[in-house]
N, C-alpha and C. Protein backbone atom coordinates (compact mmCIF):
# COMPACT_ATOMS: atom_id res chain seq x y z
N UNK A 1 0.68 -29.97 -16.52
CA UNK A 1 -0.01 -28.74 -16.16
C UNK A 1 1.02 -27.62 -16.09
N UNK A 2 0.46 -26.57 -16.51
CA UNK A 2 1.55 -24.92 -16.80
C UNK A 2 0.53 -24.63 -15.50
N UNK A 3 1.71 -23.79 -14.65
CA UNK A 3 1.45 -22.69 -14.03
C UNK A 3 0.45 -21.51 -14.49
N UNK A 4 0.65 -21.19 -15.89
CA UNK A 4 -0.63 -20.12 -16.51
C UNK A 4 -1.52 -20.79 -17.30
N UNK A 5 -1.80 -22.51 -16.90
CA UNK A 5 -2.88 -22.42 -17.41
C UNK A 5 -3.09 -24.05 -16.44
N UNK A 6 -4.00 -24.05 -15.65
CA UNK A 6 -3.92 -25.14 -14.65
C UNK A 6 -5.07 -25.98 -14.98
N UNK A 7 -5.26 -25.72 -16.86
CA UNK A 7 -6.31 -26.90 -17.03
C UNK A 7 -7.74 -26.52 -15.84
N UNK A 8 -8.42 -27.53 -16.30
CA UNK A 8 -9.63 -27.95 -15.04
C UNK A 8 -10.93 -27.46 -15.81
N UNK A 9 -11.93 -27.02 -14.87
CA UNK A 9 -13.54 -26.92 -15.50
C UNK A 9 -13.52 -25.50 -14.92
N UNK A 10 -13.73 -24.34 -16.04
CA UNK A 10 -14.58 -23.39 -16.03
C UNK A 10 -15.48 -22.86 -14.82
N UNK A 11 -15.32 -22.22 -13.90
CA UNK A 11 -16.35 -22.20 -12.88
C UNK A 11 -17.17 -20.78 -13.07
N UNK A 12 -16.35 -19.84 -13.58
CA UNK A 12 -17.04 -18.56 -13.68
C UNK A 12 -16.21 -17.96 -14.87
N UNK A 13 -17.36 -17.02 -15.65
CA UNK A 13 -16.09 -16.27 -16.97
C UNK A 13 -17.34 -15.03 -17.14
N UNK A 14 -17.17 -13.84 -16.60
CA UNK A 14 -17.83 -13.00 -17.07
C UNK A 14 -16.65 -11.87 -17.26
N UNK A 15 -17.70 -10.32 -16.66
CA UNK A 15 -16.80 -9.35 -17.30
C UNK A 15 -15.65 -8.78 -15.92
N UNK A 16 -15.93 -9.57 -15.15
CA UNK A 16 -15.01 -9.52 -13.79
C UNK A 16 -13.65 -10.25 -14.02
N UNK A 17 -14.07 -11.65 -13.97
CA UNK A 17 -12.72 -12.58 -14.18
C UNK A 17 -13.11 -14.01 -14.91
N UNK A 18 -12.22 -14.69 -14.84
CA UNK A 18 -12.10 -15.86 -15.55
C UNK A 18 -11.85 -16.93 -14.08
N UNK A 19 -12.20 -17.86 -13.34
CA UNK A 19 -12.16 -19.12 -12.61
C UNK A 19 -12.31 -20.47 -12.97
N UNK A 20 -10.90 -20.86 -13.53
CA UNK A 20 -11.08 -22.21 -13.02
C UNK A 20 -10.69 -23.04 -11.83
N UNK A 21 -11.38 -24.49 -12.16
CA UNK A 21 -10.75 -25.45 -10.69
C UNK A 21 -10.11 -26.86 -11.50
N UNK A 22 -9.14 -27.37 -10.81
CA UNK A 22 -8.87 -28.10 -11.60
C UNK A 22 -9.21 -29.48 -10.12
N UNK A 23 -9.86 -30.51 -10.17
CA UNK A 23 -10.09 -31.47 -9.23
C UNK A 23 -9.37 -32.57 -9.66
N UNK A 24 -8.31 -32.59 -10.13
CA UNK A 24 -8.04 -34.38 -10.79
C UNK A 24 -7.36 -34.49 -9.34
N UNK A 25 -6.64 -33.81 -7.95
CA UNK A 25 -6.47 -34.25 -6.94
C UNK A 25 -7.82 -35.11 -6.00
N UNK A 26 -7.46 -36.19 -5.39
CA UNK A 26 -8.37 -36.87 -4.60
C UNK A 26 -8.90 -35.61 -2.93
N UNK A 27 -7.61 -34.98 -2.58
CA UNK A 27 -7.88 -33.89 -1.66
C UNK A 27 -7.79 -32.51 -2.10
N UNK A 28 -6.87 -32.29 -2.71
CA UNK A 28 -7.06 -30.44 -3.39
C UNK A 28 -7.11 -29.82 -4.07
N UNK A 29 -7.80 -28.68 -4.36
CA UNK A 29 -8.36 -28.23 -5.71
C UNK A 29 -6.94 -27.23 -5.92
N UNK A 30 -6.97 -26.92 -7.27
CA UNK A 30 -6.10 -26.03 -7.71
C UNK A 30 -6.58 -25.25 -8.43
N UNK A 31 -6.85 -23.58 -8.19
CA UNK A 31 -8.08 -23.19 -8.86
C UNK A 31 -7.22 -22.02 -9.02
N UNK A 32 -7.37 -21.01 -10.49
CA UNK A 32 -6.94 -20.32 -10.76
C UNK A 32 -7.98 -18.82 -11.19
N UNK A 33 -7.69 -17.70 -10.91
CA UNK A 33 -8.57 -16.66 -10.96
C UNK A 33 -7.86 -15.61 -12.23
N UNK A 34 -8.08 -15.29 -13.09
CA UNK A 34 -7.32 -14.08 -13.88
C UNK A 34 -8.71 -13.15 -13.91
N UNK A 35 -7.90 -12.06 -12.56
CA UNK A 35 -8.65 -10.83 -12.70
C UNK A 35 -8.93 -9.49 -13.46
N UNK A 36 -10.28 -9.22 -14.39
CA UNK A 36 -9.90 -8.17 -15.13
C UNK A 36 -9.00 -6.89 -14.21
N UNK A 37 -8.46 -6.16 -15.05
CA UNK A 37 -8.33 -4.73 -14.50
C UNK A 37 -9.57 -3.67 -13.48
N UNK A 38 -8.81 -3.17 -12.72
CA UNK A 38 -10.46 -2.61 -11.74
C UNK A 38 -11.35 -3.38 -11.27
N UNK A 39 -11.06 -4.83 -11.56
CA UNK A 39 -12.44 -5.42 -10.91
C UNK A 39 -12.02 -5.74 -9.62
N UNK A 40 -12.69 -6.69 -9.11
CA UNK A 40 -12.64 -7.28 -7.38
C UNK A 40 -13.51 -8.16 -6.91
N UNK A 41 -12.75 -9.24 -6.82
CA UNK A 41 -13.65 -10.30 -5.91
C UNK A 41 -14.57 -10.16 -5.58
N UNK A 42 -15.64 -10.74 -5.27
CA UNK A 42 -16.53 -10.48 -4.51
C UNK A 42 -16.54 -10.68 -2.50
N UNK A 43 -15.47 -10.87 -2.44
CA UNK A 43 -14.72 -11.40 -0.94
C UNK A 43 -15.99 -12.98 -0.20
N UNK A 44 -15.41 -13.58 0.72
CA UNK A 44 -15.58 -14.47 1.35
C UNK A 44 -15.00 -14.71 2.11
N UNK A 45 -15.58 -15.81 3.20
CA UNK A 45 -14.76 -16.49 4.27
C UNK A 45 -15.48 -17.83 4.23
N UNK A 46 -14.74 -18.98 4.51
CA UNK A 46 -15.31 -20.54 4.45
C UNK A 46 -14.52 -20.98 6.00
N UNK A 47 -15.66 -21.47 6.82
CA UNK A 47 -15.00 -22.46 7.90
C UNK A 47 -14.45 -23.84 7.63
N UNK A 48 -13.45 -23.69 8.13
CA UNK A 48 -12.25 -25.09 8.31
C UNK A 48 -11.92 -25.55 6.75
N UNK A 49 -11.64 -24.21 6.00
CA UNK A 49 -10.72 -24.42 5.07
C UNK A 49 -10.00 -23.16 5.22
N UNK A 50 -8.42 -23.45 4.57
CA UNK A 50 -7.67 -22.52 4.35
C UNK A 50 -7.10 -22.95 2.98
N UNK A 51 -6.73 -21.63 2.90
CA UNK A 51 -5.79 -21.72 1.48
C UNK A 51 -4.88 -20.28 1.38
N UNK A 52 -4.17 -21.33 -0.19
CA UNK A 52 -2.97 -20.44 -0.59
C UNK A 52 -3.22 -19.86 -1.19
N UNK A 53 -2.94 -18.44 -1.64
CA UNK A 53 -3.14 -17.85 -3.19
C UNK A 53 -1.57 -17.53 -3.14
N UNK A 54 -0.99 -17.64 -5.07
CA UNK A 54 0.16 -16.93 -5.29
C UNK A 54 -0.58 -15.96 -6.45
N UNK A 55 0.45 -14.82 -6.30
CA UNK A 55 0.46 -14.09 -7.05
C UNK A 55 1.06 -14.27 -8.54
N UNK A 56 0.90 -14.75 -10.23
CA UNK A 56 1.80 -15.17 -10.66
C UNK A 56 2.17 -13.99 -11.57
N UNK A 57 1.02 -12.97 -12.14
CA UNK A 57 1.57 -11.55 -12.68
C UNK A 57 0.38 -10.87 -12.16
N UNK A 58 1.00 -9.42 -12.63
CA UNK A 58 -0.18 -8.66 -12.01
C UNK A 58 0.07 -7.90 -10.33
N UNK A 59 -0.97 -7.17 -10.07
CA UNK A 59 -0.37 -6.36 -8.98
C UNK A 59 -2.03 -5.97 -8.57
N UNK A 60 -2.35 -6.05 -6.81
CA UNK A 60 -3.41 -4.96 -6.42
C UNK A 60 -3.11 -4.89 -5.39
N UNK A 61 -4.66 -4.55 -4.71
CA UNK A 61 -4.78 -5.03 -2.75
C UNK A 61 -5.60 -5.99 -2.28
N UNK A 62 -5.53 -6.60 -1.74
CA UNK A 62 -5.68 -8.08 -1.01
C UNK A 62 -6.60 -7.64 0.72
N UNK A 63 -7.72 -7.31 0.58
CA UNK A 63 -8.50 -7.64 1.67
C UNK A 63 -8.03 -9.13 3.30
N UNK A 64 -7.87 -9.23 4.03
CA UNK A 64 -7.66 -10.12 4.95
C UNK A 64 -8.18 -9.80 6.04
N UNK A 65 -9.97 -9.89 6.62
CA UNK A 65 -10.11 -9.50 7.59
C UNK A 65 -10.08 -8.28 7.43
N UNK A 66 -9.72 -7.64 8.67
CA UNK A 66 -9.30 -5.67 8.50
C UNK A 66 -7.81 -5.57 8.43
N UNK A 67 -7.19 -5.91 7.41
CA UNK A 67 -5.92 -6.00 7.39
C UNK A 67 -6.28 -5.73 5.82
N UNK A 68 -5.46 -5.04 5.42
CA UNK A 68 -5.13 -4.30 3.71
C UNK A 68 -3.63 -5.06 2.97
N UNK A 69 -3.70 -5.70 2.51
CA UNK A 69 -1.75 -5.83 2.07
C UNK A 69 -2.24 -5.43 0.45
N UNK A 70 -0.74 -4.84 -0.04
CA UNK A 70 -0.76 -5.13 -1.68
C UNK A 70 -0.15 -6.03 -2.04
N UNK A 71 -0.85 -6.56 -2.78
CA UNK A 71 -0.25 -7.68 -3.46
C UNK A 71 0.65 -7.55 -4.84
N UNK A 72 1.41 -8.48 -5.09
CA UNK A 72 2.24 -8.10 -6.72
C UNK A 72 2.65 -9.67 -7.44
N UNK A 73 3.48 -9.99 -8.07
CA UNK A 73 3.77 -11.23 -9.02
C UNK A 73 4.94 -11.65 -7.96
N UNK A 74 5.06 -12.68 -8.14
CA UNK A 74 5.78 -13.71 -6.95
C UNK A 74 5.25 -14.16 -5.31
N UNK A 75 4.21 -13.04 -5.01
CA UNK A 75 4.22 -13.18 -3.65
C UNK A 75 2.99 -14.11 -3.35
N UNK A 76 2.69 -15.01 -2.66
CA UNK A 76 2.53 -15.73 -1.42
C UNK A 76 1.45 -15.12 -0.25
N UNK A 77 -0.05 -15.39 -0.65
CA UNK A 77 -0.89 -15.35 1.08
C UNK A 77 -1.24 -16.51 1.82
N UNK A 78 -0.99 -16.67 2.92
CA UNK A 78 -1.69 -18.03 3.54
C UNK A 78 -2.61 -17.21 4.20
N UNK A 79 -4.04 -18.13 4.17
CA UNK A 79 -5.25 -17.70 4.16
C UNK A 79 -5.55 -18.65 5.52
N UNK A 80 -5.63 -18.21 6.67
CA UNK A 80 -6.16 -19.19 7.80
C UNK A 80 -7.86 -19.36 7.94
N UNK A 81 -8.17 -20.68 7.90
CA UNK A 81 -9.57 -20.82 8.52
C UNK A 81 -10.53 -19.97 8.83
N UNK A 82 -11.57 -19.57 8.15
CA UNK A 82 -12.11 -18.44 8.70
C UNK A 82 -11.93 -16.78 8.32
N UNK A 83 -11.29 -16.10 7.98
CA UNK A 83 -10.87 -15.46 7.63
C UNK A 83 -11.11 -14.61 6.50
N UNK A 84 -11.93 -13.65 6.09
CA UNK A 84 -12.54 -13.18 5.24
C UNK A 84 -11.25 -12.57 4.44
N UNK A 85 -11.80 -12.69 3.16
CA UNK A 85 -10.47 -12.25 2.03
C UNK A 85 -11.44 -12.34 0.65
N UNK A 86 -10.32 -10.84 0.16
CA UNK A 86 -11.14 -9.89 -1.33
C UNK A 86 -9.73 -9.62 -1.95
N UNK A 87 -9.80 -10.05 -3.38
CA UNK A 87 -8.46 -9.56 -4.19
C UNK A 87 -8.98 -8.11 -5.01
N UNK A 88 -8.53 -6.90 -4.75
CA UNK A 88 -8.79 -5.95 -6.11
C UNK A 88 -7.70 -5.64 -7.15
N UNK A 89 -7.74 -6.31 -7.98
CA UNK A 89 -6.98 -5.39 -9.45
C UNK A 89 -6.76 -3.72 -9.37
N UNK A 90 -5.85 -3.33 -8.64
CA UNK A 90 -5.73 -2.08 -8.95
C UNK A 90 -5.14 -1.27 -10.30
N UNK A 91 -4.19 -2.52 -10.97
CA UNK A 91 -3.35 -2.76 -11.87
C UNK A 91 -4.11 -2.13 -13.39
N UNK A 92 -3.60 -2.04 -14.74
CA UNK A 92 -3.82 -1.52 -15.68
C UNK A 92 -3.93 -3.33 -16.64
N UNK A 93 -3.39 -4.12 -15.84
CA UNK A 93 -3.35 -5.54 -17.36
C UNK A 93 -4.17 -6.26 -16.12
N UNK A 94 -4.44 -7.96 -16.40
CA UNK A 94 -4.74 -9.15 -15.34
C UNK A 94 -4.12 -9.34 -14.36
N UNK A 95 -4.83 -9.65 -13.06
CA UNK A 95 -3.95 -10.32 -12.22
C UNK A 95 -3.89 -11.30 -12.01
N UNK A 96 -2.97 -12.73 -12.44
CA UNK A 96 -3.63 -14.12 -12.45
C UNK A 96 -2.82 -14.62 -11.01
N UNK A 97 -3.68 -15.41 -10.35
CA UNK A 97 -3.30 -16.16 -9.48
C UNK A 97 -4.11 -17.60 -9.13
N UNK A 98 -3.40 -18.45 -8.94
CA UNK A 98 -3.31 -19.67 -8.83
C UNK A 98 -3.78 -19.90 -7.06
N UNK A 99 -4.74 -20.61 -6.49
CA UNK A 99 -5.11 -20.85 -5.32
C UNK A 99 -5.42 -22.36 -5.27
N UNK A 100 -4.55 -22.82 -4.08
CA UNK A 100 -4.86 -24.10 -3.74
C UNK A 100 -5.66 -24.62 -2.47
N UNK A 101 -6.21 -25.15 -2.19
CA UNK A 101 -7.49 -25.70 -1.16
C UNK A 101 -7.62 -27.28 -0.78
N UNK A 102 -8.13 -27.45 0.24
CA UNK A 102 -8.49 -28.65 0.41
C UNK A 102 -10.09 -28.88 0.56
N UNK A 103 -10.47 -29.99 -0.12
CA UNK A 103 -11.93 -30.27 0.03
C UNK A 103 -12.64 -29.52 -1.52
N UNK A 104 -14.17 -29.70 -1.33
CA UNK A 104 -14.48 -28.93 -2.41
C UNK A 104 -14.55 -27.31 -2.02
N UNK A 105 -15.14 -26.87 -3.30
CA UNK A 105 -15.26 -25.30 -3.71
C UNK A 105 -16.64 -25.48 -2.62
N UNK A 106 -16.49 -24.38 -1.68
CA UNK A 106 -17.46 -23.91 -0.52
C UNK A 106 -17.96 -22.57 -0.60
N UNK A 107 -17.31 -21.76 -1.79
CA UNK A 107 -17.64 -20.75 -1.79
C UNK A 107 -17.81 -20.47 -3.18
């Protein structure tokens, strides 16, 4: 498996973004998002899961709760339990990032 391309099944592909998940783990999914330009998550929060997102290119702002961060390529969110979170592409190209989870897709 490549980092820019984490394999798996198709979960969503319209004119927003591209989602896959990849399940060949027995506990965690590895699910990857490449966001168009200008678009934006649709945000969520799931009880008693958390997760990682990395940033792997690309640049926006990152919703957390009422907390704003920008996000860019290399960086790192830990997502605690609960916790509502929205990625926007503020950027001019994709923003791809790679998110890992435990359990299934809840959201």
């Amino acid at each position: 498996m490549k980092i820019n391309d984490i394999d798996g099944e198709i979960v969503k592909d319209n004119e927003t973004y591209l989602l896959k998940d990849n399940t060949d783990l027995s506990n965690l999914v590895v699910s990857s998002t490449t966001l168009h330009p200008g678009k934006s998550t649709r945000g969520h929060r799931h009880a008693g899961q958390e997760e990682v997102y990395m940033i792997m290119s690309g640049s926006g702002r990152m919703e957390l709760d009422e907390k704003e961060l920008l996000i860019k390529e290399g960086e790192m969110i830990l997502i605690h339990d609960g916790v509502f979170h929205r990625v926007h592409n503020t950027g001019s190209v994709d923003l791809y990032m790679v998110c890992i989870f435990e359990g299934s897709r809840n959201h």
